[in-house]
Protein backbone atom coordinates (compact mmCIF):
# COMPACT_ATOMS: atom_id res chain seq x y z
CA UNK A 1 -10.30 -1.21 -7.23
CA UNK A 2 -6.60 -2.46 -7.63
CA UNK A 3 -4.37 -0.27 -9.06
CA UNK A 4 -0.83 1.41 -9.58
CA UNK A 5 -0.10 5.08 -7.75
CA UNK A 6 2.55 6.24 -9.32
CA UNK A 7 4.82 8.63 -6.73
CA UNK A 8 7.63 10.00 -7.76
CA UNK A 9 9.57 7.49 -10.07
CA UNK A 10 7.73 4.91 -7.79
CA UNK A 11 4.45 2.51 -8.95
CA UNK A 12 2.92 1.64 -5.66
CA UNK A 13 0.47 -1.01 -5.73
CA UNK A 14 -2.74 -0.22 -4.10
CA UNK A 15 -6.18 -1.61 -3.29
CA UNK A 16 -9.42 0.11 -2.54
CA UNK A 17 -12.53 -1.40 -1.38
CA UNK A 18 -15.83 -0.30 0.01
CA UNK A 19 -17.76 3.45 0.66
CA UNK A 20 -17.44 5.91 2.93
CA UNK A 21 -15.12 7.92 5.36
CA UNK A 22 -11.13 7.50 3.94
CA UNK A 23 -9.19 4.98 5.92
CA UNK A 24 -5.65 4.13 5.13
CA UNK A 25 -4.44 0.93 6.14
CA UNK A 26 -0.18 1.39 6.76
CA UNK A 27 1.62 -1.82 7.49
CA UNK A 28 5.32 -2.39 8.37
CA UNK A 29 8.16 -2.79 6.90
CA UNK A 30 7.48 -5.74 4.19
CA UNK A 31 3.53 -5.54 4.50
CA UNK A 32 1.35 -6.11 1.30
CA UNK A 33 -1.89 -5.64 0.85
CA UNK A 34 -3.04 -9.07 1.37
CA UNK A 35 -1.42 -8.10 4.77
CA UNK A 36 -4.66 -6.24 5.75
CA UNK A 37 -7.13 -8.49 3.94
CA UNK A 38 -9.26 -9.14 6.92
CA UNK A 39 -9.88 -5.92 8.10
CA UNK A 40 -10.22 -4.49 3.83
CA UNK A 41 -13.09 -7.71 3.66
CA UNK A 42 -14.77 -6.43 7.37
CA UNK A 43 -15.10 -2.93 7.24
CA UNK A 44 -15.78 -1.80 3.43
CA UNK A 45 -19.47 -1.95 4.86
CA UNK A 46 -18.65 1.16 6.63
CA UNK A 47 -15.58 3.08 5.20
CA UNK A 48 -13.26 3.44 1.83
CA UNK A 49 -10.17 1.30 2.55
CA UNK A 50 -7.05 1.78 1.08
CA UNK A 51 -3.80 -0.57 1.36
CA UNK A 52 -0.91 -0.70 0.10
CA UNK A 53 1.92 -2.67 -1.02
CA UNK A 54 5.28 -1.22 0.48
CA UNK A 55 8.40 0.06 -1.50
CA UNK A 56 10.06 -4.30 -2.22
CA UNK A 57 6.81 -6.22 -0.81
CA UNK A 58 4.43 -7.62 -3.40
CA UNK A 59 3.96 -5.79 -6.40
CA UNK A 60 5.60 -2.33 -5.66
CA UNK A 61 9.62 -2.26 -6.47
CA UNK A 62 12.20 -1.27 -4.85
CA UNK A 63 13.93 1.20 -6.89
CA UNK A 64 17.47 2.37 -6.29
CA UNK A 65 19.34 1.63 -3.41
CA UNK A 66 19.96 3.08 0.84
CA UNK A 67 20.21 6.73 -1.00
CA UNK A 68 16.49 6.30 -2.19
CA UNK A 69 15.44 5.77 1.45
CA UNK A 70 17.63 7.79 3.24
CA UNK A 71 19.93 5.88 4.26
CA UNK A 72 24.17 6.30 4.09
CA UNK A 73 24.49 3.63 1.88
């Protein structure tokens, strides 16, 4: 299943593939889902995997500016 999460004021573009256990697939800074395609495609067998796209990669904005993430600006 593909989808939007919305999070706050933030859409976060997700995938979900496969049955059983919960396994969350976090990449780095800039990963998208497509990032983690081989091991979404190889394990579903076995376990519910869910990527994600991060806050500017893919299809999930980045709102606002250094304030939204923490930064000083």
């Amino acid at each position: 299943m593909e989808q939007y999460v919305k999070a706050g004021e933030l859409e976060i573009w997700t995938e979900q593939v496969g049955d059983g256990p919960d396994v969350l697939l976090i990449g780095g800074l800039g990963d998208t889902v497509e990032s983690w395609q081989f091991q979404l495609d190889g394990l579903a067998d076995r376990y519910r995997m869910t990527a994600f796209d991060n806050r500017g990669a893919g299809r999930t904005a980045m709102p606002g500016g250094a304030a939204d993430r923490g930064g000083d600006g």
